[in-house]
Protein backbone atom coordinates (compact mmCIF):
# COMPACT_ATOMS: atom_id res chain seq x y z
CA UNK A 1 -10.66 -2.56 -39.78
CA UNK A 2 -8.65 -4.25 -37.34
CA UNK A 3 -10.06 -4.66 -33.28
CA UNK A 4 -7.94 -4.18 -30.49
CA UNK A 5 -8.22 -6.75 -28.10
CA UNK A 6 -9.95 -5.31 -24.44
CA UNK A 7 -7.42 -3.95 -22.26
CA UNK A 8 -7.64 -6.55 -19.99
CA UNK A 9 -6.35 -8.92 -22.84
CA UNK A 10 -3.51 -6.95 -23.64
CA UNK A 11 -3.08 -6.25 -19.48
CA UNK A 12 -2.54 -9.90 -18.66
CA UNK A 13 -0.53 -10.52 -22.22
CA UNK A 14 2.35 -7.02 -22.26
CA UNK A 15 2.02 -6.22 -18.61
CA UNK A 16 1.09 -2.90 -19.50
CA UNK A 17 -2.36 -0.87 -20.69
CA UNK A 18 -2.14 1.30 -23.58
CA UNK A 19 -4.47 4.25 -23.28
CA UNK A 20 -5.93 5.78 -26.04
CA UNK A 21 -3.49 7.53 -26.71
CA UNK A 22 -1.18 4.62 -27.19
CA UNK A 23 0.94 5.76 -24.77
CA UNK A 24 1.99 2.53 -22.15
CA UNK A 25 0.51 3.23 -18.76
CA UNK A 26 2.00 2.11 -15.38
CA UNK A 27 -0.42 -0.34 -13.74
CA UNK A 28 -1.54 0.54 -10.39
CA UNK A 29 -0.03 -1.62 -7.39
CA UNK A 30 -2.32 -0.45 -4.82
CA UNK A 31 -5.88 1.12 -3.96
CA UNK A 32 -3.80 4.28 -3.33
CA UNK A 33 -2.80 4.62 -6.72
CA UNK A 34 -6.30 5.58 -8.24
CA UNK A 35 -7.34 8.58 -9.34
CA UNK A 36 -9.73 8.46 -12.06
CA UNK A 37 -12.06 5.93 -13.85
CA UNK A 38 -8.99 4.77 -16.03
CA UNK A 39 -6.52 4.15 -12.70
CA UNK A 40 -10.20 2.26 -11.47
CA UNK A 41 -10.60 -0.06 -14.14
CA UNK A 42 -6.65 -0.88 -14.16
CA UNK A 43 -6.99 -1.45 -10.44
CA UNK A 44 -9.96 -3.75 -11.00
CA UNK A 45 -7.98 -5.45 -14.05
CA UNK A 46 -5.36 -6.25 -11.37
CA UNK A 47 -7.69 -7.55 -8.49
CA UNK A 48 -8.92 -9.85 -11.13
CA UNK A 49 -6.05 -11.01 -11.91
CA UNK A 50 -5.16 -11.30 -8.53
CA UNK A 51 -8.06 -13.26 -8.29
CA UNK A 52 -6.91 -15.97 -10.70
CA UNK A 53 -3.88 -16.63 -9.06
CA UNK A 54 -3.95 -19.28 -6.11
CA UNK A 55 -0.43 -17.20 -4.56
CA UNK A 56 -1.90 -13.69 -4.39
CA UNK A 57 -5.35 -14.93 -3.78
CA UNK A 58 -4.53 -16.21 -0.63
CA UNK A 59 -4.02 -12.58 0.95
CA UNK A 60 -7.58 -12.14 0.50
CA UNK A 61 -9.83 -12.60 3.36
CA UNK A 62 -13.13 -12.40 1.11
CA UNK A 63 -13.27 -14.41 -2.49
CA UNK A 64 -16.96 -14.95 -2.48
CA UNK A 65 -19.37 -12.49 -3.70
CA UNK A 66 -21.48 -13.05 -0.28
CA UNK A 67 -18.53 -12.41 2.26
CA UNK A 68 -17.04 -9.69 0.15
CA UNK A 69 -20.03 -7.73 -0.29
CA UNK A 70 -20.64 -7.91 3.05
CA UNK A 71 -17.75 -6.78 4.27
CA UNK A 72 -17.55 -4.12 2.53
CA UNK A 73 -20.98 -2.79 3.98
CA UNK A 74 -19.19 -3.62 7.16
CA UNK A 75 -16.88 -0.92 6.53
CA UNK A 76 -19.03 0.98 5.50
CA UNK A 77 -20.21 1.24 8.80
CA UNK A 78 -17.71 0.76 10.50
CA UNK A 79 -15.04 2.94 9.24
CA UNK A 80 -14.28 6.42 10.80
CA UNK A 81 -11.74 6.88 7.95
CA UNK A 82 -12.60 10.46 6.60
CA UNK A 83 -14.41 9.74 2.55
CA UNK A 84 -11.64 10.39 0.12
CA UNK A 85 -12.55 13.31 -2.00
CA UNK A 86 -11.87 11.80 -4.79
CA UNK A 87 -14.51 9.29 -6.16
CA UNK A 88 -12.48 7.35 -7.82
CA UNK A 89 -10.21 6.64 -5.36
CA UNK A 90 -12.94 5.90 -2.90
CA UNK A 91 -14.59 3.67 -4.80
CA UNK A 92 -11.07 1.44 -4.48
CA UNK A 93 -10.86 2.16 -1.02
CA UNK A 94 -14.29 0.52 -0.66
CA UNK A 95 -13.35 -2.35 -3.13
CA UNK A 96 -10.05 -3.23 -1.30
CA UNK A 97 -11.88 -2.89 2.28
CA UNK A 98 -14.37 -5.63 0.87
CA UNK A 99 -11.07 -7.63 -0.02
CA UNK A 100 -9.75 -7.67 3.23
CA UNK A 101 -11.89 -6.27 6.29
CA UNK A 102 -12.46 -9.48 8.52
């Protein structure tokens, strides 16, 4: 039986997911763009990648666990942004706040 390799392999490799469907998905740009736990993981599969490049790395304001986690309880709190309905998508808009809240 062949394996597939993780979608984060074949992210980085085609520039493209393909779901289980096998159908090519468009990978999410922004926070804004996720709405459920697949549009999640593709946004984390980006950050991460984002991550491992010095360029887009640099528009972070938080690339340590300590500063990043913390900042994100510091919008937490600080916020008066109404809580997206939508899980999903809040749980990005939480992630990308930790990225860059200062």
């Amino acid at each position: 039986m062949d394996r597939e390799a993780p979608f984060a392999v074949r992210f980085l490799v085609t520039g493209t997911l393909q779901s289980w469907t096998n159908v090519a998905m468009p990978i999410p740009m922004d926070h804004t763009d996720v709405h459920d736990r697949a549009g999640f993981a593709r946004y984390v599969v980006k950050l991460l990648a984002e991550l491992d490049d010095p360029e887009l790395a640099q528009k972070w304001e938080n690339t340590d666990l300590r500063s990043f986690l913390e900042m994100m309880e510091a919008w937490a709190s600080d916020s008066e942004k109404p809580v997206n309905s939508n899980p999903w998508r809040h749980a990005a808009d939480v992630v990308r706040a930790g990225l860059i809240y200062e």
